[in-house]
C-alpha atoms as a PDB file:
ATOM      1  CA  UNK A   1     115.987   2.888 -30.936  1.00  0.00           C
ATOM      2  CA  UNK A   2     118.473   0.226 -29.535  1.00  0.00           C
ATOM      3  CA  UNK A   3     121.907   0.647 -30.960  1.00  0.00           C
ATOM      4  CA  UNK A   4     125.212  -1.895 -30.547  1.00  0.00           C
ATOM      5  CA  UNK A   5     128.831  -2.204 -31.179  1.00  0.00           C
ATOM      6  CA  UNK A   6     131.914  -3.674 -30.645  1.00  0.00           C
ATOM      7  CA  UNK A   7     133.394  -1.453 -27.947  1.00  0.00           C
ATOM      8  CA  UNK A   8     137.011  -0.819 -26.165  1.00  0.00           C
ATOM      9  CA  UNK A   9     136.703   1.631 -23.062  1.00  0.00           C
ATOM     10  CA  UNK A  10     139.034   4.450 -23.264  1.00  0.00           C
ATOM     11  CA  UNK A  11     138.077   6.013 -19.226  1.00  0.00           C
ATOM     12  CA  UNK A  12     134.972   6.233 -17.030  1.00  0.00           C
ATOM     13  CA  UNK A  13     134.379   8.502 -14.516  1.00  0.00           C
ATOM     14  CA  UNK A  14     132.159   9.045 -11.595  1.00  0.00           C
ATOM     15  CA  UNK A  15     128.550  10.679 -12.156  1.00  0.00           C
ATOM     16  CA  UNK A  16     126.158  11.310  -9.299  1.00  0.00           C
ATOM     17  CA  UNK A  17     126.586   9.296  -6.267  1.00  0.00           C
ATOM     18  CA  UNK A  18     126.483   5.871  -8.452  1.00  0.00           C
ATOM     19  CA  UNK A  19     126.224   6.631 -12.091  1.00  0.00           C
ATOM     20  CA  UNK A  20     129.209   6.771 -14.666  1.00  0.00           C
ATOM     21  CA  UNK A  21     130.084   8.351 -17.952  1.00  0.00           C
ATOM     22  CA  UNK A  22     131.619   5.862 -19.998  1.00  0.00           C
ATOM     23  CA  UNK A  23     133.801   7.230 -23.362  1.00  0.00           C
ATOM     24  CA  UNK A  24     134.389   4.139 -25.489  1.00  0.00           C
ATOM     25  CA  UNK A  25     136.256   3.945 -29.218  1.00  0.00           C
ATOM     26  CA  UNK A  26     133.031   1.948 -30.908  1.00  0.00           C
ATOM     27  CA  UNK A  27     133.746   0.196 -34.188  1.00  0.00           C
ATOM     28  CA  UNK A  28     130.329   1.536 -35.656  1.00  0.00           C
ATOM     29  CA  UNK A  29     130.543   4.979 -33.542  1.00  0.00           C
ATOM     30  CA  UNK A  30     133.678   5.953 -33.533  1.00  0.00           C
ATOM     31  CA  UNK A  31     134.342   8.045 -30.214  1.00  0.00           C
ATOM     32  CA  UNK A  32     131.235   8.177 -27.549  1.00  0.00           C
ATOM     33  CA  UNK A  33     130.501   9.209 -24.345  1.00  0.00           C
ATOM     34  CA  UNK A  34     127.526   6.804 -22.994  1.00  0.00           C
ATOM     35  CA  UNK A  35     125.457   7.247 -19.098  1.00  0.00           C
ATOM     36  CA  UNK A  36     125.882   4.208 -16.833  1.00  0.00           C
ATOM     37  CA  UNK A  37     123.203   4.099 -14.604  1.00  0.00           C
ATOM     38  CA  UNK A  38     124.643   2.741 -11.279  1.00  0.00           C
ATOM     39  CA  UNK A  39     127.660   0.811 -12.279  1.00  0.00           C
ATOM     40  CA  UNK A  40     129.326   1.461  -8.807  1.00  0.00           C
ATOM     41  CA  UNK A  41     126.910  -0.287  -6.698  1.00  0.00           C
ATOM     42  CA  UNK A  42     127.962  -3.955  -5.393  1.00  0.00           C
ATOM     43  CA  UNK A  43     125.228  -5.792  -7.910  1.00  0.00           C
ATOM     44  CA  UNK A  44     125.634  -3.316 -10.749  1.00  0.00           C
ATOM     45  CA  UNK A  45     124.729  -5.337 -13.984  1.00  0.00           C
ATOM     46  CA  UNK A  46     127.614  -3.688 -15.772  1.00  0.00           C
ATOM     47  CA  UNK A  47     130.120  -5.778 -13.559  1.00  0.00           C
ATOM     48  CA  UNK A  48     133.596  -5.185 -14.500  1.00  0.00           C
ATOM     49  CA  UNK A  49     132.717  -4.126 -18.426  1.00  0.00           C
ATOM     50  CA  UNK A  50     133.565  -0.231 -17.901  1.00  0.00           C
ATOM     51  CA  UNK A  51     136.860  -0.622 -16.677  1.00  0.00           C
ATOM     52  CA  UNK A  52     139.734   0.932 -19.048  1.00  0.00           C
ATOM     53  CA  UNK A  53     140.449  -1.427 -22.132  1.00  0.00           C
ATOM     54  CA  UNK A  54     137.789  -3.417 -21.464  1.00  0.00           C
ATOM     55  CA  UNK A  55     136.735  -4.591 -24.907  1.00  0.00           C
ATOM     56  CA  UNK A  56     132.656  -5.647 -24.860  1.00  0.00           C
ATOM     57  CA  UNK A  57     129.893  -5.950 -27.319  1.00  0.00           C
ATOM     58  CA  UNK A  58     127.727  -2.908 -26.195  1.00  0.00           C
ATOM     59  CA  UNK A  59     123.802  -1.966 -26.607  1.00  0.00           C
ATOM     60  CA  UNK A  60     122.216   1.394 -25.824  1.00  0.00           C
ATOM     61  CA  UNK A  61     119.506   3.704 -26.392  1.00  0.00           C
ATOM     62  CA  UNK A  62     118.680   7.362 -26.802  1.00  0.00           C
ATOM     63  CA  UNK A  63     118.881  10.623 -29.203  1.00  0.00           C
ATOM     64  CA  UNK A  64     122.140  10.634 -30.568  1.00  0.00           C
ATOM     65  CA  UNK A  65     122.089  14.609 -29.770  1.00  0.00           C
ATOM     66  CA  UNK A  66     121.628  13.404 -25.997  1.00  0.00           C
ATOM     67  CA  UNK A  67     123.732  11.836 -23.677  1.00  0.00           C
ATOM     68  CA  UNK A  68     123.099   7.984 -24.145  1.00  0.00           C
ATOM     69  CA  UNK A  69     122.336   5.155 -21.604  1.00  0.00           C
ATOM     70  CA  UNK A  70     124.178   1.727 -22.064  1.00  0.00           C
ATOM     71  CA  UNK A  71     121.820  -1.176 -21.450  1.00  0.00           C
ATOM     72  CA  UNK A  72     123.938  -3.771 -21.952  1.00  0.00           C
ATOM     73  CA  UNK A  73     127.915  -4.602 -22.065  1.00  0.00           C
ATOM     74  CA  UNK A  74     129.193  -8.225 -22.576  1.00  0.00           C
ATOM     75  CA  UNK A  75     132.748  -8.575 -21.993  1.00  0.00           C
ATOM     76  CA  UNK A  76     134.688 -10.623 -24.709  1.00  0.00           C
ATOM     77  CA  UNK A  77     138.109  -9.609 -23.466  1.00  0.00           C
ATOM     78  CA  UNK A  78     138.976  -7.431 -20.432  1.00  0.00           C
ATOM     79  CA  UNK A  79     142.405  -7.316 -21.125  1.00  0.00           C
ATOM     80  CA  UNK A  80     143.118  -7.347 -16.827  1.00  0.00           C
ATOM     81  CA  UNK A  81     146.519  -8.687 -17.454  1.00  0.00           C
ATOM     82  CA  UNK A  82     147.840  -5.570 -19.209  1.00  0.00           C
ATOM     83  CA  UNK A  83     145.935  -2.959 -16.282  1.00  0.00           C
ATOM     84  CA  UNK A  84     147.986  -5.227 -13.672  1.00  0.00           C
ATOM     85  CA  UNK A  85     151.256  -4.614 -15.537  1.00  0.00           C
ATOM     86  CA  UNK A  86     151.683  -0.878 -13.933  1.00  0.00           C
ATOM     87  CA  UNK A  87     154.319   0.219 -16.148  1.00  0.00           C
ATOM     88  CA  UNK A  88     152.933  -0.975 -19.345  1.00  0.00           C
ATOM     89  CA  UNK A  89     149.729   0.597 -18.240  1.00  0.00           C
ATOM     90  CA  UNK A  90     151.495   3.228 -18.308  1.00  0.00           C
ATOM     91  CA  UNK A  91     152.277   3.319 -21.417  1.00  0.00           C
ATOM     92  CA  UNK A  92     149.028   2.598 -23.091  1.00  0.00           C
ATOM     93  CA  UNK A  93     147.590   5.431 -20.831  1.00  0.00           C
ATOM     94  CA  UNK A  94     149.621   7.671 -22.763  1.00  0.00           C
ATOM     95  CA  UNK A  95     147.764   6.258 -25.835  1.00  0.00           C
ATOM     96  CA  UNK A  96     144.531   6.555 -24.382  1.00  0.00           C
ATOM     97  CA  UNK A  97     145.210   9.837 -23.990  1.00  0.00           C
ATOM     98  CA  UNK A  98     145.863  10.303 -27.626  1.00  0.00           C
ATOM     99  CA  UNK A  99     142.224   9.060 -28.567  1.00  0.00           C
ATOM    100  CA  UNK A 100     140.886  11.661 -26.192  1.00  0.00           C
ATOM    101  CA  UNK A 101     142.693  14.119 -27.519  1.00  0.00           C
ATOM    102  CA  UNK A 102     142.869  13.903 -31.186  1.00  0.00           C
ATOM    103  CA  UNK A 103     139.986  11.327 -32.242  1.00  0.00           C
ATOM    104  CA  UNK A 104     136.876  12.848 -33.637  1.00  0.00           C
ATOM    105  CA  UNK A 105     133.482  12.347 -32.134  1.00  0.00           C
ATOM    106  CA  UNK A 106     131.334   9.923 -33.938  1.00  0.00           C
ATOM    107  CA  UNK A 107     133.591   9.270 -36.583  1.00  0.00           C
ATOM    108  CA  UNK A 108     134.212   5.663 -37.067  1.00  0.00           C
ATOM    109  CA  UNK A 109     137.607   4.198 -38.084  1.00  0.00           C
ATOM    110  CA  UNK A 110     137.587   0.448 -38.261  1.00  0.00           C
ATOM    111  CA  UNK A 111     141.124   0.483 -39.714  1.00  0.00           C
ATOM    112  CA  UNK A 112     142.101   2.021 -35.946  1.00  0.00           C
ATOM    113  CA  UNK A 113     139.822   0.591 -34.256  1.00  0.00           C
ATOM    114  CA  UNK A 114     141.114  -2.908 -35.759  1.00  0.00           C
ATOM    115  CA  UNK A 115     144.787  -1.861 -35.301  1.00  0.00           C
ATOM    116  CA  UNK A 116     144.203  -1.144 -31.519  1.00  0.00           C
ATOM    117  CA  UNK A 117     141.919  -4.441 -30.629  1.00  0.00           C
ATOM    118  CA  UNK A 118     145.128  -6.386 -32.511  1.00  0.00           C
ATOM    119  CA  UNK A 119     147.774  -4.091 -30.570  1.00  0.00           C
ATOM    120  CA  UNK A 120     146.421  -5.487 -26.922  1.00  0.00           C
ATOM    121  CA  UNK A 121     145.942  -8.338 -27.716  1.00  0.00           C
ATOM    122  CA  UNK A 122     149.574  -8.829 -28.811  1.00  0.00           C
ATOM    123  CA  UNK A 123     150.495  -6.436 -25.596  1.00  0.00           C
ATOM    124  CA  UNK A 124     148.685  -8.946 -23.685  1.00  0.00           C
ATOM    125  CA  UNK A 125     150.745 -12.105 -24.851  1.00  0.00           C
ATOM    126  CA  UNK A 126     153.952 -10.548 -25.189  1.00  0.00           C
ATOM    127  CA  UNK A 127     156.486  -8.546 -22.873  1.00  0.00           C
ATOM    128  CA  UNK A 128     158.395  -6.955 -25.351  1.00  0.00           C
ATOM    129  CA  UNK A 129     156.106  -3.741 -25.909  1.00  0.00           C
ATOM    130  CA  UNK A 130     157.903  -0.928 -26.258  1.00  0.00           C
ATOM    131  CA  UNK A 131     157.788  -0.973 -30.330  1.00  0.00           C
ATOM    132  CA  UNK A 132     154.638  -1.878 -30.905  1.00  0.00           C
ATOM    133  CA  UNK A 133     153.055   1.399 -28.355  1.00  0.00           C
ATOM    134  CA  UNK A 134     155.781   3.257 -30.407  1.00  0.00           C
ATOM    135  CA  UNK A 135     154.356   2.021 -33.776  1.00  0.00           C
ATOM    136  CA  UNK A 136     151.263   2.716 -32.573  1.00  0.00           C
ATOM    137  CA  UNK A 137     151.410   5.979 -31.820  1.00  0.00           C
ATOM    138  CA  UNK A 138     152.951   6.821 -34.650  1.00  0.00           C
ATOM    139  CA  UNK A 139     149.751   4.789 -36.884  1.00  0.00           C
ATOM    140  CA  UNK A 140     147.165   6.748 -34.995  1.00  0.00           C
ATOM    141  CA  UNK A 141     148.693   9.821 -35.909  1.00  0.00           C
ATOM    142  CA  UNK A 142     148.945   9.216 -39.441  1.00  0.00           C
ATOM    143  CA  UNK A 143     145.460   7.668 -39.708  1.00  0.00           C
ATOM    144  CA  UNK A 144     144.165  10.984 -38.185  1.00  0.00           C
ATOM    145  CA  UNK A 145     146.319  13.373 -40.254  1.00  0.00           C
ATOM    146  CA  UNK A 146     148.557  14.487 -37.385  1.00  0.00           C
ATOM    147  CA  UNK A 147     151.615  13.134 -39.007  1.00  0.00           C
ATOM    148  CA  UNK A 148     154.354  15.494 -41.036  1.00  0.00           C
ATOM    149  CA  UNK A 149     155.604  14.836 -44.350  1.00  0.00           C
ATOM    150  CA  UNK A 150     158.710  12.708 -44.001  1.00  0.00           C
ATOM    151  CA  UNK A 151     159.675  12.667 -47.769  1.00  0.00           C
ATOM    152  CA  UNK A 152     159.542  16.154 -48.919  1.00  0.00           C
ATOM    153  CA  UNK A 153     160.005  19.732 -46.528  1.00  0.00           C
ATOM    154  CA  UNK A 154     157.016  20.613 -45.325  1.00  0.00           C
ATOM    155  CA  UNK A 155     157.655  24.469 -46.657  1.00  0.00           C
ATOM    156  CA  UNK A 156     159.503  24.806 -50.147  1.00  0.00           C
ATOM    157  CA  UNK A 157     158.431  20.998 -50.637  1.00  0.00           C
ATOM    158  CA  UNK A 158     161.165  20.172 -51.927  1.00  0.00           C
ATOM    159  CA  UNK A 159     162.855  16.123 -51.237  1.00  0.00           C
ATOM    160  CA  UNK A 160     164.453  16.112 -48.141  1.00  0.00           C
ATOM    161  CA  UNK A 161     168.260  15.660 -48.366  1.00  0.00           C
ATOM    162  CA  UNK A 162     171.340  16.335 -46.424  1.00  0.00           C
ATOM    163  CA  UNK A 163     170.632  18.026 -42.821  1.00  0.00           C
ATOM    164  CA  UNK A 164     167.254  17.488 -42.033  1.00  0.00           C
ATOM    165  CA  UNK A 165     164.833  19.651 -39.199  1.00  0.00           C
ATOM    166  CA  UNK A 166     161.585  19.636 -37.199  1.00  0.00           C
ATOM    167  CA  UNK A 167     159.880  22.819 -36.010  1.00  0.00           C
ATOM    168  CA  UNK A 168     156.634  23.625 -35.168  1.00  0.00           C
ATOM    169  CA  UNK A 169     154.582  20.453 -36.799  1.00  0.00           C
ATOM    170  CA  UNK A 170     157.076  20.358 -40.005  1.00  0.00           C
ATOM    171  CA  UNK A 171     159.654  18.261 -40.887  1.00  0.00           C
ATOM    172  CA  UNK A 172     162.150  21.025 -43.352  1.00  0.00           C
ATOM    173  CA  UNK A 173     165.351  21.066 -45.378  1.00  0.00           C
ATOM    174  CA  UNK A 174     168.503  22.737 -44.486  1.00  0.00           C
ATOM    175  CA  UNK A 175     167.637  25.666 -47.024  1.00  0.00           C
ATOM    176  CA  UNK A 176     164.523  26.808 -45.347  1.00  0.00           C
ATOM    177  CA  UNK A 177     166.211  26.007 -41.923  1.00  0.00           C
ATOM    178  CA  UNK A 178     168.717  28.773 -42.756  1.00  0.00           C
ATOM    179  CA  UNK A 179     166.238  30.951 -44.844  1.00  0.00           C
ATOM    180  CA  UNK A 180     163.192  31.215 -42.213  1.00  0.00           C
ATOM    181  CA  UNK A 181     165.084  30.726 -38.931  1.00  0.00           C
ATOM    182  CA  UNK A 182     167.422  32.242 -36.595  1.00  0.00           C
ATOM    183  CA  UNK A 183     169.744  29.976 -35.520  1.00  0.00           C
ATOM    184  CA  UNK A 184     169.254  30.348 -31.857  1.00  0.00           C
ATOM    185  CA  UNK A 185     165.711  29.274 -32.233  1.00  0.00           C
ATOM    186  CA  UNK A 186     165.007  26.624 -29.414  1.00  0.00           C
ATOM    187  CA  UNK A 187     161.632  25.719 -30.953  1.00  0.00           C
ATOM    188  CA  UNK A 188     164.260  24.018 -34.218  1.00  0.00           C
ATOM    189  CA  UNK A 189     165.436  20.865 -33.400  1.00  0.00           C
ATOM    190  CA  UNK A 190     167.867  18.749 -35.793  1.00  0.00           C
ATOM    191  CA  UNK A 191     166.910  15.001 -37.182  1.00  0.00           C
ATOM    192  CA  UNK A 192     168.893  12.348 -38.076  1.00  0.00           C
ATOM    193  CA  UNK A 193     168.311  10.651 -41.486  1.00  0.00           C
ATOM    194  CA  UNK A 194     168.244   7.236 -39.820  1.00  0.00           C
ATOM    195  CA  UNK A 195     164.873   8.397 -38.175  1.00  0.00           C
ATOM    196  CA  UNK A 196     163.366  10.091 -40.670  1.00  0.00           C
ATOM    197  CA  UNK A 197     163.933   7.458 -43.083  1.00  0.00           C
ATOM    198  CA  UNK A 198     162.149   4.594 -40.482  1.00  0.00           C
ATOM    199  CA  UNK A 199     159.783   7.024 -39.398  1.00  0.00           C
ATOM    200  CA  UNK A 200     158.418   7.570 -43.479  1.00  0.00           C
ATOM    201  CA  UNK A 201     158.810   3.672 -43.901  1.00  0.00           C
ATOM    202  CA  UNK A 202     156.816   2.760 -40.409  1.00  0.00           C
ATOM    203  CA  UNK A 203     153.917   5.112 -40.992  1.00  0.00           C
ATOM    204  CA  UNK A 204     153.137   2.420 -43.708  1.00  0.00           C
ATOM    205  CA  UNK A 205     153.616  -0.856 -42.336  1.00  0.00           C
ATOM    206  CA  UNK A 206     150.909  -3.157 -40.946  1.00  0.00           C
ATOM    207  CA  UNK A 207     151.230  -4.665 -37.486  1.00  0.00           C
ATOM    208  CA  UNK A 208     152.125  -7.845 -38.086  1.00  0.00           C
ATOM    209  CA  UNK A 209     155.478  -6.575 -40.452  1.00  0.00           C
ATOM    210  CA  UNK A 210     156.735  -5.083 -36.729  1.00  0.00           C
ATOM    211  CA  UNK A 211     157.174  -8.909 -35.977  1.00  0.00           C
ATOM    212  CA  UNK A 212     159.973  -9.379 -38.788  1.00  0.00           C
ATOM    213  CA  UNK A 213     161.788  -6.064 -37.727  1.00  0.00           C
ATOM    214  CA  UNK A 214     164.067  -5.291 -34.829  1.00  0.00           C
ATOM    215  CA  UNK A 215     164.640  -1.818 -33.918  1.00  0.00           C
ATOM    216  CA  UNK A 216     167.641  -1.231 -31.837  1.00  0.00           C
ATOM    217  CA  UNK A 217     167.159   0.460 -28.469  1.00  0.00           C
ATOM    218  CA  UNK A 218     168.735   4.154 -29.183  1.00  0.00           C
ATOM    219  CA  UNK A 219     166.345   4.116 -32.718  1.00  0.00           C
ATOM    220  CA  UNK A 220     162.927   3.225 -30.928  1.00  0.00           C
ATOM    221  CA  UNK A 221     164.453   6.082 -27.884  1.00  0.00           C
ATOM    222  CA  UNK A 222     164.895   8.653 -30.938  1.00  0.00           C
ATOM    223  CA  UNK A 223     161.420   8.097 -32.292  1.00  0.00           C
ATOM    224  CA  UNK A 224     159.774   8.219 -28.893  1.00  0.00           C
ATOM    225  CA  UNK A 225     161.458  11.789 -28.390  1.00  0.00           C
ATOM    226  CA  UNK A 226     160.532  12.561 -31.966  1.00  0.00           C
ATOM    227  CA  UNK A 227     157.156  11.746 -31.609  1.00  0.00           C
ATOM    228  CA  UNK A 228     156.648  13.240 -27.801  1.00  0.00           C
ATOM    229  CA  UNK A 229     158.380  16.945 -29.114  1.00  0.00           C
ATOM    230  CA  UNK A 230     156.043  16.521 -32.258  1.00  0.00           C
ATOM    231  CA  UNK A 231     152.737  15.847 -30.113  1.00  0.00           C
ATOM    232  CA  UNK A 232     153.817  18.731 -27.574  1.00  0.00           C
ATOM    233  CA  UNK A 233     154.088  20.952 -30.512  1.00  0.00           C
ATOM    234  CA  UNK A 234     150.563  19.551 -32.472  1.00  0.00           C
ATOM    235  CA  UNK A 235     148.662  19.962 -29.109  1.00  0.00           C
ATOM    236  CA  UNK A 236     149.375  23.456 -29.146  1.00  0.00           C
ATOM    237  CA  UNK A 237     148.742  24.639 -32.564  1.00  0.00           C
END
């Protein structure tokens, strides 16, 4: 059976002398890992098509409880511009990164899948990018249920008011804070309201309501460390 999809490459790497594994996010798939068969020789068919970000309209065949051979991939946009820019590259390899490690297998999301196609090609027009990777980030974690409560503590469940803290996954309230902590704790780390309150709102917005908002430098710098202190703690649990 011949199967296709709309298809952004998330990494490739080498199999064999020539061949490739290519991992894509597929719009009908979700996650997969598909077999290239000599994509590294000079005349490969495949061309360019398996390089990172490299959105295509893919075919292949095989069991889906095997390993799966591409047949075709037709580029529609390779999305070059943004793998020359090495610092926004960067970037979106940290995001790439967050597919691997948190996206299902063969679980398709066209709401992500849509919000990531839209977020390169705006990263591919614009320079400004540090809020919309931010945004994003924050989107695919919420879409995946990665994302803590930001409107009630995430142990008495109570609202959250006054001081506000993070530990372990949960956002909590002062009470529990002082009720289920020592104080020295290192793995407690304090929040300001401003954050909390644009981090409940922005887990809700759509892409294109980023356009009408500015977020001042030392905000998106306090979500960034929010969000990298949240994902080192999520990996680990």
């Amino acid at each position: 059976m011949i199967y296709s999809s709309e298809a952004i490459v998330l990494k490739n790497y080498a199999y064999g002398e020539a061949d490739s594994i290519v991992t894509y996010f597929t719009k009908d798939f979700g996650l997969i890992n598909l077999f290239a068969k000599s994509p590294r020789k000079i005349k490969s068919k495949f061309g360019s098509s398996l390089e990172p970000l490299t959105y295509s309209r893919i075919s292949f065949i095989g069991r889906e409880d095997k390993l799966q051979k591409i047949i075709q991939s037709d580029i529609i946009e390779s999305f070059q511009v943004i793998r020359e820019n090495y610092k926004l590259f960067l970037k979106i390899s940290e995001v790439l990164r967050l597919f691997l490690q948190f996206l299902p297998k063969r679980e398709p999301n066209n709401e992500l899948f849509y919000l990531f196609l839209d977020t390169l090609f705006y990263l591919k027009e614009k320079n400004n990018h540090a809020s919309h990777i931010i945004f994003f980030k924050l989107k695919l974690l919420s879409l995946l249920g990665y994302l803590p409560d930001f409107k009630n503590c995430g142990l008495c469940r109570d609202s959250l008011n006054g001081d506000i803290y993070y530990s372990q996954g949960f956002v909590i309230c002062k009470n529990c804070f002082l009720n289920n902590f020592p104080s020295n704790d290192t793995a407690i780390t304090s929040l300001s309201r401003g954050v909390v309150k644009i981090l409940n709102e922005m887990s809700t917005w759509k892409l294109k309501y980023l356009e009408r908002v500015k977020l001042s430098v030392r905000l998106l710098l306090e979500i960034e460390n929010f969000l990298s202190y949240h994902l080192s703690n999520t990996i680990k649990l």
